[in-house]
PDB file of N, CA and C in Angstrom:
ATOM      1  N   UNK A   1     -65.348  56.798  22.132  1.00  0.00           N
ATOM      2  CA  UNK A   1     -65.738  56.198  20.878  1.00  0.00           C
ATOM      3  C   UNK A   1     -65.869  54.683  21.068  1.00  0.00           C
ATOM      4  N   UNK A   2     -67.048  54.357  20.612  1.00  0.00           N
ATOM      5  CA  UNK A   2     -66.960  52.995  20.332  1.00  0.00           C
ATOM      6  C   UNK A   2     -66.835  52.484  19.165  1.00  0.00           C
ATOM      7  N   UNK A   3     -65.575  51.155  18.997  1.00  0.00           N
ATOM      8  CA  UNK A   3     -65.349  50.814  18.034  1.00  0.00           C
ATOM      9  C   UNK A   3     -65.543  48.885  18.061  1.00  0.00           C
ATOM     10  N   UNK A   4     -65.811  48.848  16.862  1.00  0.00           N
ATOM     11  CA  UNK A   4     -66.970  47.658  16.174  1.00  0.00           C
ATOM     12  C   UNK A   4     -65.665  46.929  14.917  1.00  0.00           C
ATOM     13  N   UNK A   5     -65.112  46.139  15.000  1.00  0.00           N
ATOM     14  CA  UNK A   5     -64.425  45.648  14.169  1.00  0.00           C
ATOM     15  C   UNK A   5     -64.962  44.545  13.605  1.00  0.00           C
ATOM     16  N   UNK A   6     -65.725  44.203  12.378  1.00  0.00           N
ATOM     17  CA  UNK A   6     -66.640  43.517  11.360  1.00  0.00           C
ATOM     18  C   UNK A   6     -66.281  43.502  10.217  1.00  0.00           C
ATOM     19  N   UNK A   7     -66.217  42.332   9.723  1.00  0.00           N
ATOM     20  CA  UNK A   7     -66.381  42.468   8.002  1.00  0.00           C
ATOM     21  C   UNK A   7     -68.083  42.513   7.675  1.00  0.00           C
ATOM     22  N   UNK A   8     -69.037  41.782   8.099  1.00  0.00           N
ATOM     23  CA  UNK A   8     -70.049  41.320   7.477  1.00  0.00           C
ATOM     24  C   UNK A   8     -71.454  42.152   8.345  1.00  0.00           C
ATOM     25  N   UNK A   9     -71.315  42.027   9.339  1.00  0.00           N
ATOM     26  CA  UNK A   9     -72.443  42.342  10.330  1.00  0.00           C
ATOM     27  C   UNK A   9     -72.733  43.624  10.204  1.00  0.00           C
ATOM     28  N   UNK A  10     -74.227  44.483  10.408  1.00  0.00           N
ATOM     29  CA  UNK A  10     -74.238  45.405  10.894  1.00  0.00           C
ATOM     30  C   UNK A  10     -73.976  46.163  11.936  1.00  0.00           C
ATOM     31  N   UNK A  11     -73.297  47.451  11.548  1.00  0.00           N
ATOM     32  CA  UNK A  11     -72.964  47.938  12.910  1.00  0.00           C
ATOM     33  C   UNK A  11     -73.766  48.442  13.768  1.00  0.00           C
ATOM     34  N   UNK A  12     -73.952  48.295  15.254  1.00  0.00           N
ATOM     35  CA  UNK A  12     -74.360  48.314  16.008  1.00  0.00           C
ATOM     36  C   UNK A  12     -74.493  50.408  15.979  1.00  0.00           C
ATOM     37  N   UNK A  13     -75.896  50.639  16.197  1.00  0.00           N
ATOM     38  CA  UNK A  13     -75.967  52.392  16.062  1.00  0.00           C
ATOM     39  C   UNK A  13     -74.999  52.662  17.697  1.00  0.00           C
ATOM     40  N   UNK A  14     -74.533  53.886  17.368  1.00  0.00           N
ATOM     41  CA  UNK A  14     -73.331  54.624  18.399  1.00  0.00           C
ATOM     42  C   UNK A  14     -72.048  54.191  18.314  1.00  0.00           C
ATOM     43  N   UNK A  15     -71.816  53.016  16.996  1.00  0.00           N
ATOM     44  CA  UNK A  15     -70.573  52.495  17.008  1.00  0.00           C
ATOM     45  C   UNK A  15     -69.682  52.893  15.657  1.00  0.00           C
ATOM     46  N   UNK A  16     -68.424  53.060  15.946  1.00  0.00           N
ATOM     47  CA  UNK A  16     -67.372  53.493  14.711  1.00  0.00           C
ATOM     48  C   UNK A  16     -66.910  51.690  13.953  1.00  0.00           C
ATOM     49  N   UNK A  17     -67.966  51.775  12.873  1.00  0.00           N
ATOM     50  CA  UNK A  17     -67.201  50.326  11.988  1.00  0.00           C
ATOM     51  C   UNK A  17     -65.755  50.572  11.537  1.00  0.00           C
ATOM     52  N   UNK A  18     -64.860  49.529  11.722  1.00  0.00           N
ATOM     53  CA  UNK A  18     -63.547  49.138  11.388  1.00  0.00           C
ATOM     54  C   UNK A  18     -64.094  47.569  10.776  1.00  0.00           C
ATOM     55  N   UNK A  19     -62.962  47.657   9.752  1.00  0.00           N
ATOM     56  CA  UNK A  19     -62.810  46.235   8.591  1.00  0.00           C
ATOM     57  C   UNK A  19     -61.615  45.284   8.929  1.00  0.00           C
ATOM     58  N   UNK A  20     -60.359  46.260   9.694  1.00  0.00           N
ATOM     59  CA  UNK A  20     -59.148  45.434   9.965  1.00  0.00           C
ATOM     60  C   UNK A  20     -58.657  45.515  11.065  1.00  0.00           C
ATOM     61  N   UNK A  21     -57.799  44.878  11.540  1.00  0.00           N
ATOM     62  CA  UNK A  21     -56.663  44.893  12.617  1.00  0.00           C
ATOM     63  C   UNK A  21     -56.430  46.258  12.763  1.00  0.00           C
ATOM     64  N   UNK A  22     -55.479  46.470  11.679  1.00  0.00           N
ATOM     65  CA  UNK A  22     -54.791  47.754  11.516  1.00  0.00           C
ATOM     66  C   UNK A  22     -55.644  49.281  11.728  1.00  0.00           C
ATOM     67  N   UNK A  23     -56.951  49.424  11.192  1.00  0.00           N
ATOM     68  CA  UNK A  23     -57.531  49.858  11.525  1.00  0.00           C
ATOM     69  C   UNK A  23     -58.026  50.270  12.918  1.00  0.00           C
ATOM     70  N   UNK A  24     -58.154  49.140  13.651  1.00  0.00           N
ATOM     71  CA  UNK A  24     -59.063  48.998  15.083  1.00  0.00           C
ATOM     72  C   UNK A  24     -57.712  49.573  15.640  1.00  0.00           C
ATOM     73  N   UNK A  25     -56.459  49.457  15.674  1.00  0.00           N
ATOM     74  CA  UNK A  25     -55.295  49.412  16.332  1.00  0.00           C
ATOM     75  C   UNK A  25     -54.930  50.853  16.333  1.00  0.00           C
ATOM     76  N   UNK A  26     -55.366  51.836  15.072  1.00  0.00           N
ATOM     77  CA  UNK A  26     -54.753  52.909  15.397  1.00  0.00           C
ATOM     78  C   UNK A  26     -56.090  54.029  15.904  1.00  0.00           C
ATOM     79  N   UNK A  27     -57.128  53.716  16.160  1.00  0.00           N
ATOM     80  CA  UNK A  27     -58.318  54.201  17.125  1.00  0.00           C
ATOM     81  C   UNK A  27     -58.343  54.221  18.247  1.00  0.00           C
ATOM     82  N   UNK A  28     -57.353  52.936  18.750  1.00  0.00           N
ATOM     83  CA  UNK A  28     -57.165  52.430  20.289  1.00  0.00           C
ATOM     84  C   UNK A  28     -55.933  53.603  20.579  1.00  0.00           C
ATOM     85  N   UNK A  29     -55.230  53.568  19.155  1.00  0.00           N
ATOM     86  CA  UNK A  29     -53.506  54.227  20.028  1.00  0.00           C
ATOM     87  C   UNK A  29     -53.920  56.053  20.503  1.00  0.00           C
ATOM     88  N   UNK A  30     -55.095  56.223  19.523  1.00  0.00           N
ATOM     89  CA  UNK A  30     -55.611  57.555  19.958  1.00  0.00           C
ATOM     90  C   UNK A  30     -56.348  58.190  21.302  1.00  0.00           C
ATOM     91  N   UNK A  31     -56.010  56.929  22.203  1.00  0.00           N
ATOM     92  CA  UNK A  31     -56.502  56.693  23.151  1.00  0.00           C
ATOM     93  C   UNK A  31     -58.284  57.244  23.798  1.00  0.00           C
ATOM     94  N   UNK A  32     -58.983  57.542  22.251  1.00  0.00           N
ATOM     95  CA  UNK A  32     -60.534  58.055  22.468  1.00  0.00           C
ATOM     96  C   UNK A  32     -61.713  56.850  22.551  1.00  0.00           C
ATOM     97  N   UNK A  33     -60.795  55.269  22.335  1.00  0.00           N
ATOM     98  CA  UNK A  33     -62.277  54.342  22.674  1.00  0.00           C
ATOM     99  C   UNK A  33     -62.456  53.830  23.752  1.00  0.00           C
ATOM    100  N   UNK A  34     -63.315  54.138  24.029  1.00  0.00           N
ATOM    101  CA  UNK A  34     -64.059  53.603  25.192  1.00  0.00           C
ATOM    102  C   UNK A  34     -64.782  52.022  25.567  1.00  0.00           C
ATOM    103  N   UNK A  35     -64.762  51.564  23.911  1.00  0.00           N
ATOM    104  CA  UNK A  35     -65.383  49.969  23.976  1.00  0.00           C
ATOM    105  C   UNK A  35     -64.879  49.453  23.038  1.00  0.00           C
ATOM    106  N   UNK A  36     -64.677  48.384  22.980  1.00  0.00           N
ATOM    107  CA  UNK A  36     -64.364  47.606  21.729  1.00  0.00           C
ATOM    108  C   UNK A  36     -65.455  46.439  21.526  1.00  0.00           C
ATOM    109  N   UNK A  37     -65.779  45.857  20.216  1.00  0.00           N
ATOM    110  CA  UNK A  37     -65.737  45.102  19.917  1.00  0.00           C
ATOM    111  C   UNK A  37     -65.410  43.833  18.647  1.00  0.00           C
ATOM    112  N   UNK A  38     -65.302  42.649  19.003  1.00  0.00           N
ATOM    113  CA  UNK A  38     -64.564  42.358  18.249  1.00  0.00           C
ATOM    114  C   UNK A  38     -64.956  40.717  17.714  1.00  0.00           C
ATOM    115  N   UNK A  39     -64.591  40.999  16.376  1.00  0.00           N
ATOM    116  CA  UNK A  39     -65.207  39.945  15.469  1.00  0.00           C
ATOM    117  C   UNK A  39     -63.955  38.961  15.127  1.00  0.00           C
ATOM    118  N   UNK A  40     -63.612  38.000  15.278  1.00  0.00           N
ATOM    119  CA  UNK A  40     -62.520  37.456  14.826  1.00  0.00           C
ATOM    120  C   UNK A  40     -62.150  36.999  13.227  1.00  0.00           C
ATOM    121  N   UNK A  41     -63.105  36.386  12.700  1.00  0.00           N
ATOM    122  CA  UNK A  41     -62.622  36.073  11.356  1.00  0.00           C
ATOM    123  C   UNK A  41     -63.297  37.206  10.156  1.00  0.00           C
ATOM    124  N   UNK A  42     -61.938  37.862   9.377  1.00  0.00           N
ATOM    125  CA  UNK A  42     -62.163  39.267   8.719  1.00  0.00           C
ATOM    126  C   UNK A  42     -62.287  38.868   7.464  1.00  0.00           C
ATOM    127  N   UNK A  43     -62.214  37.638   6.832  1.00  0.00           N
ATOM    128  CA  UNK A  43     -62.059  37.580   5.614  1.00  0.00           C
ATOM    129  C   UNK A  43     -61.030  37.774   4.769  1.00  0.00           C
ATOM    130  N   UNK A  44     -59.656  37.846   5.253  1.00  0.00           N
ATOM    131  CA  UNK A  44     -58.862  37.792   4.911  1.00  0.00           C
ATOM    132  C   UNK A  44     -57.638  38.026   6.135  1.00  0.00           C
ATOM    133  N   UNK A  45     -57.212  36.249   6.311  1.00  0.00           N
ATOM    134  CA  UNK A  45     -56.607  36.160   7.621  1.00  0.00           C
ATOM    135  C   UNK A  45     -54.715  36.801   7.112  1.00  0.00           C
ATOM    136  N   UNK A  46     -54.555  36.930   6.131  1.00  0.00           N
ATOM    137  CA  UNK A  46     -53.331  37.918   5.966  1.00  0.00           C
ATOM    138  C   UNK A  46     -53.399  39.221   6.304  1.00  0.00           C
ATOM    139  N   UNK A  47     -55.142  39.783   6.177  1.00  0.00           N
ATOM    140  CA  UNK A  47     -54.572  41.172   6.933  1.00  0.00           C
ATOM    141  C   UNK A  47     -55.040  41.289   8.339  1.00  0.00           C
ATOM    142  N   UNK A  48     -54.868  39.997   8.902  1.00  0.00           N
ATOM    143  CA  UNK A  48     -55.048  39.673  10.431  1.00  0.00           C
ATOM    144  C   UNK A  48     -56.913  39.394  10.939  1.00  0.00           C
ATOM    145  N   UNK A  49     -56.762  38.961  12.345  1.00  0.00           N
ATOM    146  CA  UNK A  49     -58.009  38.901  13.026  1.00  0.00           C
ATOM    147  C   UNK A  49     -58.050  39.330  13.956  1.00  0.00           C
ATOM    148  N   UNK A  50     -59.054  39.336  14.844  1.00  0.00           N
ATOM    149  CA  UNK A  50     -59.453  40.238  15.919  1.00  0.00           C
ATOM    150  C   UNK A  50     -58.571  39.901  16.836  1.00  0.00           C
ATOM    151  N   UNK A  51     -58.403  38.612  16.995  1.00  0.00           N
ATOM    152  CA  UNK A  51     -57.598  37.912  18.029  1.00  0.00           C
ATOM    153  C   UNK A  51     -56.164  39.214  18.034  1.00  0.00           C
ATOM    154  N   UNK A  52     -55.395  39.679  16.355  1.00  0.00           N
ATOM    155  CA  UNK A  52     -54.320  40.323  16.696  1.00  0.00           C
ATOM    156  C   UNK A  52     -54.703  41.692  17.578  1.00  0.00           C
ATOM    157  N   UNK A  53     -55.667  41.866  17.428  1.00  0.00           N
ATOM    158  CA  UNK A  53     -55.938  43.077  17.880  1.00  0.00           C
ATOM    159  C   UNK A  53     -55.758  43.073  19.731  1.00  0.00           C
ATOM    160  N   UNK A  54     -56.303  41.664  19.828  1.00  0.00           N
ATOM    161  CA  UNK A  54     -56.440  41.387  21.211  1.00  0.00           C
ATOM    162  C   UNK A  54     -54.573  41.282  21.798  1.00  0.00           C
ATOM    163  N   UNK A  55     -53.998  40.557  21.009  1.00  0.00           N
ATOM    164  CA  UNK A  55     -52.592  40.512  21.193  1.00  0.00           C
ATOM    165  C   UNK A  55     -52.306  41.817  21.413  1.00  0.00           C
ATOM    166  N   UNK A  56     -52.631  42.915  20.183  1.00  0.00           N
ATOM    167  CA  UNK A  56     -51.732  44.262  20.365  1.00  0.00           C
ATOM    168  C   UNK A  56     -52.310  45.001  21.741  1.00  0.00           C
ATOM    169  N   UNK A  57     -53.115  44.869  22.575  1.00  0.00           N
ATOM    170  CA  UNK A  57     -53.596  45.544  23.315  1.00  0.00           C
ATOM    171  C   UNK A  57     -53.443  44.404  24.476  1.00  0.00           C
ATOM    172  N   UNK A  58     -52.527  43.393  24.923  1.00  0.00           N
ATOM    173  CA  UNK A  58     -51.941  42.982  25.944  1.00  0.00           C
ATOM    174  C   UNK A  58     -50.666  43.448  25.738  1.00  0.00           C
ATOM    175  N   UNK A  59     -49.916  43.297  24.810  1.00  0.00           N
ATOM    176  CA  UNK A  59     -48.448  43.894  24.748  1.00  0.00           C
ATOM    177  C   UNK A  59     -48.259  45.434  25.375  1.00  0.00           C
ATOM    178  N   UNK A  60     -49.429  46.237  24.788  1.00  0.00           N
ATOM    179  CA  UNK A  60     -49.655  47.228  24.840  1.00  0.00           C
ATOM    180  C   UNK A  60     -49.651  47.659  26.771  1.00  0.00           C
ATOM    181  N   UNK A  61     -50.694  47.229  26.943  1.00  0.00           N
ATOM    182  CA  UNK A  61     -50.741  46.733  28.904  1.00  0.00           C
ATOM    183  C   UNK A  61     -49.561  46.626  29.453  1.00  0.00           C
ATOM    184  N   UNK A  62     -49.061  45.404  29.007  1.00  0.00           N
ATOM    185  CA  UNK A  62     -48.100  45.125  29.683  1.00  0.00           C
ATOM    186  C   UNK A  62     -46.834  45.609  29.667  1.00  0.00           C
ATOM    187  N   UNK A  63     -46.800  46.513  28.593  1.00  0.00           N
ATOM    188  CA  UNK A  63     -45.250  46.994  28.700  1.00  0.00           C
ATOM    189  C   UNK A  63     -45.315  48.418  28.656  1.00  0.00           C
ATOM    190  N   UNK A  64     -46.439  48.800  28.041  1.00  0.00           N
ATOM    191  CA  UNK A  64     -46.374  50.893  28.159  1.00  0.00           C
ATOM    192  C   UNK A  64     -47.697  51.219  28.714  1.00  0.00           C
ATOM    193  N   UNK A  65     -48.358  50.103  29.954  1.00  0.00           N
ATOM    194  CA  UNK A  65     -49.076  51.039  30.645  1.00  0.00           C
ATOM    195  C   UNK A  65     -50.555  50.931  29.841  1.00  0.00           C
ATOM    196  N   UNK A  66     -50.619  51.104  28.682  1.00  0.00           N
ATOM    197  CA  UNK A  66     -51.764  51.156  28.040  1.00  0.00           C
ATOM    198  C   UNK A  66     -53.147  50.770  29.077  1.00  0.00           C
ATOM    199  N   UNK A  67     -54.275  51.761  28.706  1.00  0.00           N
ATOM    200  CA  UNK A  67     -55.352  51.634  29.250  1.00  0.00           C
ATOM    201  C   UNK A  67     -55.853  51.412  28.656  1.00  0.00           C
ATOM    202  N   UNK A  68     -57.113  49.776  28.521  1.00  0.00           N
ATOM    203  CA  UNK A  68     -57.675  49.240  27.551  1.00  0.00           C
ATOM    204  C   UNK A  68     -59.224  49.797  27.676  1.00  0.00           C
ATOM    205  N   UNK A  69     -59.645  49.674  26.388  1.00  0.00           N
ATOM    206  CA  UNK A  69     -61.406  49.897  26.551  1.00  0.00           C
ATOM    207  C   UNK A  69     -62.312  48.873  26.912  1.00  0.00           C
ATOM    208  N   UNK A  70     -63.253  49.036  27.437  1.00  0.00           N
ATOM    209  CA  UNK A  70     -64.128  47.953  28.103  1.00  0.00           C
ATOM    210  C   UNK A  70     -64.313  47.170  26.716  1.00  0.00           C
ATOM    211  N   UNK A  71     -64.089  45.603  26.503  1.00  0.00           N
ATOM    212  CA  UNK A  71     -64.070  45.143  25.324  1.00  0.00           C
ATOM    213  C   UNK A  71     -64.855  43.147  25.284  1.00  0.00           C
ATOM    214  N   UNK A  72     -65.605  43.369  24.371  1.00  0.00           N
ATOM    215  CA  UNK A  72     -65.779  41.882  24.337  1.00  0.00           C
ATOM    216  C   UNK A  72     -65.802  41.102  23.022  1.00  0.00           C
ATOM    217  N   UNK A  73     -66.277  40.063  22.739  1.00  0.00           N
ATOM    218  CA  UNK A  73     -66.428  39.299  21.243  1.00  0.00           C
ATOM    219  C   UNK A  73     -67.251  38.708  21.072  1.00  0.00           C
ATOM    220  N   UNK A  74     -68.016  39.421  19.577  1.00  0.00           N
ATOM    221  CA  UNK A  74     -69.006  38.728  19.104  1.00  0.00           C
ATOM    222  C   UNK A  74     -68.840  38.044  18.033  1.00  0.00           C
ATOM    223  N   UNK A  75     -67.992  37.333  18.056  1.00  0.00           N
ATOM    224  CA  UNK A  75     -67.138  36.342  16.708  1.00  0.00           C
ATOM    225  C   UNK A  75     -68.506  35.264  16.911  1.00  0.00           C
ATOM    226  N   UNK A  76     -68.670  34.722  15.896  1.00  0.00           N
ATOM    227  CA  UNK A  76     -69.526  33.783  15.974  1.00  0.00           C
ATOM    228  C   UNK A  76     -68.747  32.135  15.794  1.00  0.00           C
ATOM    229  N   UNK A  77     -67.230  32.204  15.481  1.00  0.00           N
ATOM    230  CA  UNK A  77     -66.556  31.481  15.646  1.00  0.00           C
ATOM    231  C   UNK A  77     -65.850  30.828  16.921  1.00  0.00           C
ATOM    232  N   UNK A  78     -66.366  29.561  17.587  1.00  0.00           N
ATOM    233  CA  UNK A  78     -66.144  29.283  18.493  1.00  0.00           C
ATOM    234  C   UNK A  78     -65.101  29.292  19.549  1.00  0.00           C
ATOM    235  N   UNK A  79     -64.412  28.718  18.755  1.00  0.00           N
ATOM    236  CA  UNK A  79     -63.001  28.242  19.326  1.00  0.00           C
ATOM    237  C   UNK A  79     -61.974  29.956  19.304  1.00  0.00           C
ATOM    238  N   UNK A  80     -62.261  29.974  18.553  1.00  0.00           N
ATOM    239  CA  UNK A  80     -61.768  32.130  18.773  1.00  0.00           C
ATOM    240  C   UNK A  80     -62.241  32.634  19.242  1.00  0.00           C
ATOM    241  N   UNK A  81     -63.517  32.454  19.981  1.00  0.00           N
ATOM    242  CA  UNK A  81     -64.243  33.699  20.973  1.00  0.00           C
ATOM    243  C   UNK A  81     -63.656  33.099  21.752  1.00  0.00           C
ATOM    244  N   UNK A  82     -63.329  31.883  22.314  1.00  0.00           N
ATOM    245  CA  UNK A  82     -62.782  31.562  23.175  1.00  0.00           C
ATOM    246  C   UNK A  82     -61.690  31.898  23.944  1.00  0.00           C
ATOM    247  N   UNK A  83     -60.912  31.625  22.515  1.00  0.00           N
ATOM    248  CA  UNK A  83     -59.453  32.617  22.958  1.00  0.00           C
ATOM    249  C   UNK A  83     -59.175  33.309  22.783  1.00  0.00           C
ATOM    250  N   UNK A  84     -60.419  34.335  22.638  1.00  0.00           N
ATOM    251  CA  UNK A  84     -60.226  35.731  22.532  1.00  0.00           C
ATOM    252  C   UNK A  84     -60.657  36.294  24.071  1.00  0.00           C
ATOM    253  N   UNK A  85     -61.789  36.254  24.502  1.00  0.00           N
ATOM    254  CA  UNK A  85     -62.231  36.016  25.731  1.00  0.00           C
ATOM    255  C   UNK A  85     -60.968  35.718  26.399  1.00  0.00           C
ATOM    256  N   UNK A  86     -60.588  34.283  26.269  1.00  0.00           N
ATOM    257  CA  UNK A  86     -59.696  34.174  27.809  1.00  0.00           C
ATOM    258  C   UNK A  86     -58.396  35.488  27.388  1.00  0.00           C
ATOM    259  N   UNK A  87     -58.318  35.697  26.449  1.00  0.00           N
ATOM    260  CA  UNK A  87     -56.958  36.984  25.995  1.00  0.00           C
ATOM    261  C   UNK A  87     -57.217  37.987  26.885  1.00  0.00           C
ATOM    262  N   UNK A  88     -58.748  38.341  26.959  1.00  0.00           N
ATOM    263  CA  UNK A  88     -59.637  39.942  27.051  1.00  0.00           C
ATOM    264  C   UNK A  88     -58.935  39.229  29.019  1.00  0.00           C
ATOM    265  N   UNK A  89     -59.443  38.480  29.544  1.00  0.00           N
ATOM    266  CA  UNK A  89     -59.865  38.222  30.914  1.00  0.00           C
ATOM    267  C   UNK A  89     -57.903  38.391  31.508  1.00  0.00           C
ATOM    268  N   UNK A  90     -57.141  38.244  30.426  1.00  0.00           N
ATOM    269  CA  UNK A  90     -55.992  37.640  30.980  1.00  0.00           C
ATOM    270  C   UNK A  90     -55.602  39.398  31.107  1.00  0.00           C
ATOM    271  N   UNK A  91     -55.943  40.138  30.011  1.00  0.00           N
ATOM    272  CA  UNK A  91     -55.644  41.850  30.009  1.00  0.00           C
ATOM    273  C   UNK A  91     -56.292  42.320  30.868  1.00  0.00           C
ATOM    274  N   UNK A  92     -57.808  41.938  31.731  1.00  0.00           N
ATOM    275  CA  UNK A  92     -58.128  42.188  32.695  1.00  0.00           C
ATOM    276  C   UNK A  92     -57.229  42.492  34.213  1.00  0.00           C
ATOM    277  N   UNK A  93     -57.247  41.403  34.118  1.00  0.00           N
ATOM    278  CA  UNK A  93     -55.921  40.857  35.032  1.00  0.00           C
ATOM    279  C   UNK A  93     -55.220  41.595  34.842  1.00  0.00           C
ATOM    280  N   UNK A  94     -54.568  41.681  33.964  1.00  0.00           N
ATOM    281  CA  UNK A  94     -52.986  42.262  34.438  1.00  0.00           C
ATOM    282  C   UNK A  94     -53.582  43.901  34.677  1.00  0.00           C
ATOM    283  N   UNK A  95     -54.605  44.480  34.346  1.00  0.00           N
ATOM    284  CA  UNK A  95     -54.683  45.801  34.460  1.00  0.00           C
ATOM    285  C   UNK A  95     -54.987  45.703  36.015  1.00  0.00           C
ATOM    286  N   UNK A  96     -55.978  45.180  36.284  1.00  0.00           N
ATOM    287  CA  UNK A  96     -56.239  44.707  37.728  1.00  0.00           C
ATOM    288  C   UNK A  96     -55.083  44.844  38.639  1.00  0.00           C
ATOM    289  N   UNK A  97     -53.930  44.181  38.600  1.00  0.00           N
ATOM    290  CA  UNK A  97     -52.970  43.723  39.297  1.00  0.00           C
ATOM    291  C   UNK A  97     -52.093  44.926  39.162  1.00  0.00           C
ATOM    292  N   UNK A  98     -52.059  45.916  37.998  1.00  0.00           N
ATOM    293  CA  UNK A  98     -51.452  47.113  37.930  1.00  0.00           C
ATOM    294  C   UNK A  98     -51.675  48.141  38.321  1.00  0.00           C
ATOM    295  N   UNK A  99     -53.269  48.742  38.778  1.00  0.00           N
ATOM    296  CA  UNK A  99     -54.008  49.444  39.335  1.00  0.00           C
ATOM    297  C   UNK A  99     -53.747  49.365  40.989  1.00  0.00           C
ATOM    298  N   UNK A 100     -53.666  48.168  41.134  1.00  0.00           N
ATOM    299  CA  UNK A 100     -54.135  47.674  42.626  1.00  0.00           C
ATOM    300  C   UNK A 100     -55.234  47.520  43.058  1.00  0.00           C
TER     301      UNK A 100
END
């Protein structure tokens, strides 16, 4: 499954739209997506941004193994694709380094 986390944009055809964090988070725990992508600002930063999503899926890596989906960001917000990106590259890594 590919999953598309957006408030505003159209979703991309072959993709499962998600609106929240919480949402995107329990698609991943079902372990059926295969891609992510991810929008950072949701329109309402109390019920989180993409960025948490990116957090829950390094914690996730790094402590139970978790296998992440091929994932990138189409935030149109700068400074958060940014550090969302270097988040994605840093979960790279560590899967990298866990694999061998």
């Amino acid at each position: 499954m590919k999953v598309y986390l957006d408030d505003e944009r159209t979703t991309p055809e072959g993709w499962h739209r998600v609106y929240w964090p919480d949402e995107a988070i329990e698609l991943l725990k079902t372990g059926t997506a295969t891609d992510l992508s991810l929008d950072h600002d949701l329109g309402d930063d109390d019920r989180g941004t993409g960025y948490d999503v990116a957090l829950w899926i390094e914690e996730q890596v790094a402590l139970h193994g978790f296998v992440p989906p091929a994932m990138k960001v189409h935030s149109a917000n700068v400074s958060a694709r940014t550090k969302m990106e270097n988040g994605i590259r840093a979960i790279e890594a560590m899967v990298r380094k866990r694999d061998g």
